[in-house]
N, C-alpha and C. Protein backbone atom coordinates (compact mmCIF):
# COMPACT_ATOMS: atom_id res chain seq x y z
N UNK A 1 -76.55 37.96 20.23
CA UNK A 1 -75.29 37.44 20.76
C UNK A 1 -74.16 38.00 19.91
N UNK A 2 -73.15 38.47 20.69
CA UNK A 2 -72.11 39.41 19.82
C UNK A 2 -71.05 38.02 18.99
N UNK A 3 -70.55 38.17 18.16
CA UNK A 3 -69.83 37.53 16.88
C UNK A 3 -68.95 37.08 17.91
N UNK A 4 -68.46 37.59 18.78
CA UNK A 4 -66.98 36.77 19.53
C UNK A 4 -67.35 35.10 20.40
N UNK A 5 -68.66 35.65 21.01
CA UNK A 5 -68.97 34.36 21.53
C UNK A 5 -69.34 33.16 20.96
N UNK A 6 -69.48 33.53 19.17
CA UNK A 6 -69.66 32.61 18.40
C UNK A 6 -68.32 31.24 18.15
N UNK A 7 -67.30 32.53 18.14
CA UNK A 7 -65.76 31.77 18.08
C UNK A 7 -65.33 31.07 19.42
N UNK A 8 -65.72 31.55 20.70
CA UNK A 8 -65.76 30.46 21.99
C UNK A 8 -66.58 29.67 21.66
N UNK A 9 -68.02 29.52 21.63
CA UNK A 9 -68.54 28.43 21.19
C UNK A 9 -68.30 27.35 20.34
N UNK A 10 -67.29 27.58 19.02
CA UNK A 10 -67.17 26.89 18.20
C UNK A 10 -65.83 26.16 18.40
N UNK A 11 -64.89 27.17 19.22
CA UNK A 11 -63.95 26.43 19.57
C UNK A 11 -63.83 25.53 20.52
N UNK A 12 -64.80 25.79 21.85
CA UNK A 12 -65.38 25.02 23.18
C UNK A 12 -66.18 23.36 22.37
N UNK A 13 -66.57 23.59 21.72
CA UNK A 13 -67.34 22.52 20.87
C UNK A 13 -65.91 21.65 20.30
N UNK A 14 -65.41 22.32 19.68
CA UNK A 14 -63.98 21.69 18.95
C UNK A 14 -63.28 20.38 19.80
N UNK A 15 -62.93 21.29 20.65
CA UNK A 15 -61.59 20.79 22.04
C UNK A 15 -63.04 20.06 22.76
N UNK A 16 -63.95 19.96 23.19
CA UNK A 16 -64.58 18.78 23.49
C UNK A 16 -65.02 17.95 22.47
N UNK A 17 -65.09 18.02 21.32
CA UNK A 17 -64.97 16.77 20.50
C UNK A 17 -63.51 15.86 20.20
N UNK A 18 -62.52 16.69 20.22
CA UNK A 18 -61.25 16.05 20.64
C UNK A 18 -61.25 15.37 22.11
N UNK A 19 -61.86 16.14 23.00
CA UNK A 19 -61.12 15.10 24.50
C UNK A 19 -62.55 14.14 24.43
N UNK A 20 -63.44 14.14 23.64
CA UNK A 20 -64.58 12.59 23.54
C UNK A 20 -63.58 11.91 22.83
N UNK A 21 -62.98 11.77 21.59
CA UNK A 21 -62.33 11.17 20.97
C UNK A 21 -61.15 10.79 22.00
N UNK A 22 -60.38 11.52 22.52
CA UNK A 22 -59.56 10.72 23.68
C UNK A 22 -59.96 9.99 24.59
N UNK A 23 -61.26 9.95 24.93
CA UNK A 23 -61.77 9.32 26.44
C UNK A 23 -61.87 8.19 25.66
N UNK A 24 -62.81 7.95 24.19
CA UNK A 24 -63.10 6.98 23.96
C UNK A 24 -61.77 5.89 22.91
N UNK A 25 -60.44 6.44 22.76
CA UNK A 25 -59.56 5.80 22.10
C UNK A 25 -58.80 5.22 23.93
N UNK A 26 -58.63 5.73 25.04
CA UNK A 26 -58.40 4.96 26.32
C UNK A 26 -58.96 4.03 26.43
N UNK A 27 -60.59 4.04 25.89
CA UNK A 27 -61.22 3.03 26.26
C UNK A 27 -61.42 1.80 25.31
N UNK A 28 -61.08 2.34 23.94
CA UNK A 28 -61.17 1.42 22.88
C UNK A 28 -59.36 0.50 22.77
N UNK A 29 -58.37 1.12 23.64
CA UNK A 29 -57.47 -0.01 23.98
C UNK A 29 -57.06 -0.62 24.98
N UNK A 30 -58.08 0.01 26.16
CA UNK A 30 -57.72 -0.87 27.06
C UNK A 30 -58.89 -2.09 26.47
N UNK A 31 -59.75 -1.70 26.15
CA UNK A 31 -60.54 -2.67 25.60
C UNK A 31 -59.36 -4.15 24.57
N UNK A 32 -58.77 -3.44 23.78
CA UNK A 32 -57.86 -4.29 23.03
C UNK A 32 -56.86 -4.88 24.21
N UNK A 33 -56.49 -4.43 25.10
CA UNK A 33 -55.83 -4.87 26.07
C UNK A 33 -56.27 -6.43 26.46
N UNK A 34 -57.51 -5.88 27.41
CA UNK A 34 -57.80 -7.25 27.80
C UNK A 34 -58.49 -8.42 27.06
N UNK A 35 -58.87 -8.01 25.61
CA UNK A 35 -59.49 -9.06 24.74
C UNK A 35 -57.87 -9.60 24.35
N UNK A 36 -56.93 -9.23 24.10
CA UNK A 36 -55.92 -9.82 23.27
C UNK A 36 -54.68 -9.99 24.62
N UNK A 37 -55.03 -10.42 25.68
CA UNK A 37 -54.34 -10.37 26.97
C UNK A 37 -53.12 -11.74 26.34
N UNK A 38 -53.62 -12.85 26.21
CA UNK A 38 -53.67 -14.21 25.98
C UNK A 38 -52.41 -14.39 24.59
N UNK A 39 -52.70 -12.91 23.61
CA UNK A 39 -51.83 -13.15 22.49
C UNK A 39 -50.72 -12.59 22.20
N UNK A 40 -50.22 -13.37 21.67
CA UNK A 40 -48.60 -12.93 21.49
C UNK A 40 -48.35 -11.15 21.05
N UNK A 41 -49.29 -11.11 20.00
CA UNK A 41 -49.06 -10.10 18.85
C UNK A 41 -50.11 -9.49 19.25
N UNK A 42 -50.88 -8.04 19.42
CA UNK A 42 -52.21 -7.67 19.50
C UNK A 42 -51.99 -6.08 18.84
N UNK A 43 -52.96 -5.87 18.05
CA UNK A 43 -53.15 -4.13 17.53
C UNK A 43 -53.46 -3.19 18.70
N UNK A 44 -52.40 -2.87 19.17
CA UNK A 44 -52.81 -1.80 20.25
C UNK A 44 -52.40 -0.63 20.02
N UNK A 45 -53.22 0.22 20.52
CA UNK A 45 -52.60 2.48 20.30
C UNK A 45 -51.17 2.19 20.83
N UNK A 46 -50.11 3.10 20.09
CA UNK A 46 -48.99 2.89 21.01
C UNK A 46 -48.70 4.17 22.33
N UNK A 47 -48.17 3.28 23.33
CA UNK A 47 -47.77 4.85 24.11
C UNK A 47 -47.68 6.51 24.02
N UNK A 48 -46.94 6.08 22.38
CA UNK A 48 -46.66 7.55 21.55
C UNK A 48 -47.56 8.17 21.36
N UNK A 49 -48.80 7.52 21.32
CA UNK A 49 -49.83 7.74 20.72
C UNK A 49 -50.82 8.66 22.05
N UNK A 50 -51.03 7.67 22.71
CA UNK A 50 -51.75 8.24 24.23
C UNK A 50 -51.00 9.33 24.39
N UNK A 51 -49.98 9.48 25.07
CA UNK A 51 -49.14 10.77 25.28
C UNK A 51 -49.57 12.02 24.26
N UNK A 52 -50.09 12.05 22.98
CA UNK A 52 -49.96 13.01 22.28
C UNK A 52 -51.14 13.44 22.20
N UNK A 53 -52.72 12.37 22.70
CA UNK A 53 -54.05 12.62 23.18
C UNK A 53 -53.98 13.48 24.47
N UNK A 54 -52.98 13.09 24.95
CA UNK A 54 -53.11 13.66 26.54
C UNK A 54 -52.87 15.01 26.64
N UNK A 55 -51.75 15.61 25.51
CA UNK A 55 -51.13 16.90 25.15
C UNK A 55 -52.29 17.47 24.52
N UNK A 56 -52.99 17.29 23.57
CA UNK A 56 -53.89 17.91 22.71
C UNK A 56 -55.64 17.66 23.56
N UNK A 57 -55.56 17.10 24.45
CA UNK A 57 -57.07 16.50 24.59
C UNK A 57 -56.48 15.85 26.13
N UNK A 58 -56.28 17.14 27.10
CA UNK A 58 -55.89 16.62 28.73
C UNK A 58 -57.32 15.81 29.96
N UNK A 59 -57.91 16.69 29.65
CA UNK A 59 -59.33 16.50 30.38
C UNK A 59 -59.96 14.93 29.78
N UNK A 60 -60.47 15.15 28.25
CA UNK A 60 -60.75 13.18 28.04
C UNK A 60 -59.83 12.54 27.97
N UNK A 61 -58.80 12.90 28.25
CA UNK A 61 -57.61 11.54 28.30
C UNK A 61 -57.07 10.88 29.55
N UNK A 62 -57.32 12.26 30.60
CA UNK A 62 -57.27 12.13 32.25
C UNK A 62 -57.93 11.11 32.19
N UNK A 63 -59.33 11.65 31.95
CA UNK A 63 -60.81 10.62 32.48
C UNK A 63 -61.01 9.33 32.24
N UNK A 64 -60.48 9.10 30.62
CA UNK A 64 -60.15 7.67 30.02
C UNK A 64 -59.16 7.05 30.74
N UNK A 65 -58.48 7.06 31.16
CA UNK A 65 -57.31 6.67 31.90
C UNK A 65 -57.58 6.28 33.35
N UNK A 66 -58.94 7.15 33.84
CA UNK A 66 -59.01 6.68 35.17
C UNK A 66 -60.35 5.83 35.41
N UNK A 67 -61.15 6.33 34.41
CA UNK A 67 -62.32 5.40 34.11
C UNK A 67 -62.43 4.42 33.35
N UNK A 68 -61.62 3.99 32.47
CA UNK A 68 -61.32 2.61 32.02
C UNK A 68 -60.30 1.88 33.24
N UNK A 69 -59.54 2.55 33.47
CA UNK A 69 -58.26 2.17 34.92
C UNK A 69 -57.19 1.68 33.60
N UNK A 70 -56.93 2.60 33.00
CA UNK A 70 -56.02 2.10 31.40
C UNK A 70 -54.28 2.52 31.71
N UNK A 71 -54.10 1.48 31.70
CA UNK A 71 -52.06 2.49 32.11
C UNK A 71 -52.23 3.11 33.65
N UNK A 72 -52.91 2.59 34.97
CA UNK A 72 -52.73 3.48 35.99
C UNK A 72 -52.02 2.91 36.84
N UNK A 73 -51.58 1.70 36.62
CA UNK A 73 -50.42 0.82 37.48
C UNK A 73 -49.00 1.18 37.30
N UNK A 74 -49.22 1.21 35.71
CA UNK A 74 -47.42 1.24 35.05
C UNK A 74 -46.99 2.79 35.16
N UNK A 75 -46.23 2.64 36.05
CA UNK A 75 -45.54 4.20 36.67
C UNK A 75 -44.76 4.83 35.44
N UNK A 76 -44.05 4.33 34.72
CA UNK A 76 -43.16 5.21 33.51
C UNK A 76 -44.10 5.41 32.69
N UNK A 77 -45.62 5.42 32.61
CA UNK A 77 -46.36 5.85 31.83
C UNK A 77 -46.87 6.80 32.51
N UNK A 78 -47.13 6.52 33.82
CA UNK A 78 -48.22 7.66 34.33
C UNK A 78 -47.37 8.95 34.99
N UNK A 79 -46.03 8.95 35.18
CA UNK A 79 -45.48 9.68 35.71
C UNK A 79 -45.44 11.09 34.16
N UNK A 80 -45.14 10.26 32.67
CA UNK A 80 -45.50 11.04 31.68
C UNK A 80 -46.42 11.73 31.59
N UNK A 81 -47.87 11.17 31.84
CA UNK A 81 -49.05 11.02 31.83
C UNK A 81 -49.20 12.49 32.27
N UNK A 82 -48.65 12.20 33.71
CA UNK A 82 -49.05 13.66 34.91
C UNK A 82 -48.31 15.17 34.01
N UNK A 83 -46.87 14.41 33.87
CA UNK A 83 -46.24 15.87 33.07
C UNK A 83 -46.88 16.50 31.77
N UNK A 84 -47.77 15.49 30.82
CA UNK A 84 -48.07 15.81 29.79
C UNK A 84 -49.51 16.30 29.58
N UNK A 85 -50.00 16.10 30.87
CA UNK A 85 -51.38 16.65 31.85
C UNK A 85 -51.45 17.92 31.65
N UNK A 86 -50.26 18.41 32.69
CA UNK A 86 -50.10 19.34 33.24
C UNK A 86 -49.01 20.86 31.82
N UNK A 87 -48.59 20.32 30.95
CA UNK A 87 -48.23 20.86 29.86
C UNK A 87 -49.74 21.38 28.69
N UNK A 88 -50.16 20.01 28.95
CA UNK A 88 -51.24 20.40 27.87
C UNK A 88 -52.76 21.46 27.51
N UNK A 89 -52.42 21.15 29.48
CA UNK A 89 -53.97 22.01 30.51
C UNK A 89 -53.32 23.69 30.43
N UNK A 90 -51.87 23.79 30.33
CA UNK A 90 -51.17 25.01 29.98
C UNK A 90 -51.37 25.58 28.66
N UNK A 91 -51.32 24.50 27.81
CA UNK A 91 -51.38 25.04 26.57
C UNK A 91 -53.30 25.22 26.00
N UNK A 92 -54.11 24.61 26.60
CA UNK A 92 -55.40 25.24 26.99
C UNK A 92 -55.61 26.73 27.27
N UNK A 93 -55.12 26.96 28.70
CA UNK A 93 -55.35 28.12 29.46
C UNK A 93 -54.27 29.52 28.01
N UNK A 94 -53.64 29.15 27.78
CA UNK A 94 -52.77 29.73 26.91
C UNK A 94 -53.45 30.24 25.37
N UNK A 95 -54.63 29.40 25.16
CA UNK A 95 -55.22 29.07 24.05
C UNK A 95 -56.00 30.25 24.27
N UNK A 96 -57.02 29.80 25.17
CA UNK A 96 -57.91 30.55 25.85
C UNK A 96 -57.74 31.90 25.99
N UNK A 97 -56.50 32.58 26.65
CA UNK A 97 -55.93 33.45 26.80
C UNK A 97 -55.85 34.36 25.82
N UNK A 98 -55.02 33.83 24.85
CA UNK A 98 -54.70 34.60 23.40
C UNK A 98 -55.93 34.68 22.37
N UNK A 99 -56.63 34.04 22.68
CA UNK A 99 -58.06 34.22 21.77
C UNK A 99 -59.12 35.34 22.44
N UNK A 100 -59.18 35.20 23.51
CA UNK A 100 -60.03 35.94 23.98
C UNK A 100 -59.13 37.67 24.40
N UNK A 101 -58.16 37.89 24.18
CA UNK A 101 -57.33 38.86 24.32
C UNK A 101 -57.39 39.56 22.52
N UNK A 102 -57.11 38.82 21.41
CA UNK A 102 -57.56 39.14 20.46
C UNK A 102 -58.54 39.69 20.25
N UNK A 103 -59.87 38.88 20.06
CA UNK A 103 -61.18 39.26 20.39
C UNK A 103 -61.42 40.57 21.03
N UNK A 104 -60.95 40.93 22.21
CA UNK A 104 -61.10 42.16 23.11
C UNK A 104 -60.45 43.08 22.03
N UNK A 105 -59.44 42.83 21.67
CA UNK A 105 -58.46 44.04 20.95
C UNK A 105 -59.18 43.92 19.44
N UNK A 106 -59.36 43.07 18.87
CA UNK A 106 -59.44 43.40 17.14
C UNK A 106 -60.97 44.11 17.10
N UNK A 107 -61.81 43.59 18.09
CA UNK A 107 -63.27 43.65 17.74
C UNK A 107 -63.64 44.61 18.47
């Protein structure tokens, strides 16, 4: 196996251990959501927070979001949601792009 496919592999491995870590931080506050429904005060991820999973980690953060059903009512979240989707799945394909264009040229 030639040395380049080593660096897709390792990076493909990477960016899906980031979007597991997003699927499962959707699910670890909607979880806090509905256990702490009742309380005044509750430790929850903040918005800021999701939004910046969604940018770095689009694919498990989609999925967390629709498979927990986490934030899919509240429209000024999800309307972000979609834009920061659709920015982040860019900056993927972009990733992708420039690595494997390297690769072709250095090697």
């Amino acid at each position: 196996m030639p040395t380049r496919w080593y660096i897709y592999i390792t990076l493909i491995a990477i960016l899906f251990i980031i979007n597991l870590i997003a699927f499962f931080t959707y699910g670890y506050d909607k979880w806090r959501a509905v256990r702490d429904a009742n309380k005044s005060h509750s430790e929850r991820i903040s918005e800021k927070t999701l939004h910046k999973y969604m940018f770095f980690a689009p694919l498990g953060s989609a999925l967390g979001m629709f498979i927990w059903r986490h934030k899919t009512r509240k429209w000024s979240f999800k309307w972000r949601a979609i834009l920061i989707f659709i920015l982040g799945s860019l900056l993927y394909i972009a990733l992708f792009t420039i690595i494997a264009y390297l690769i072709s040229h250095l090697m």
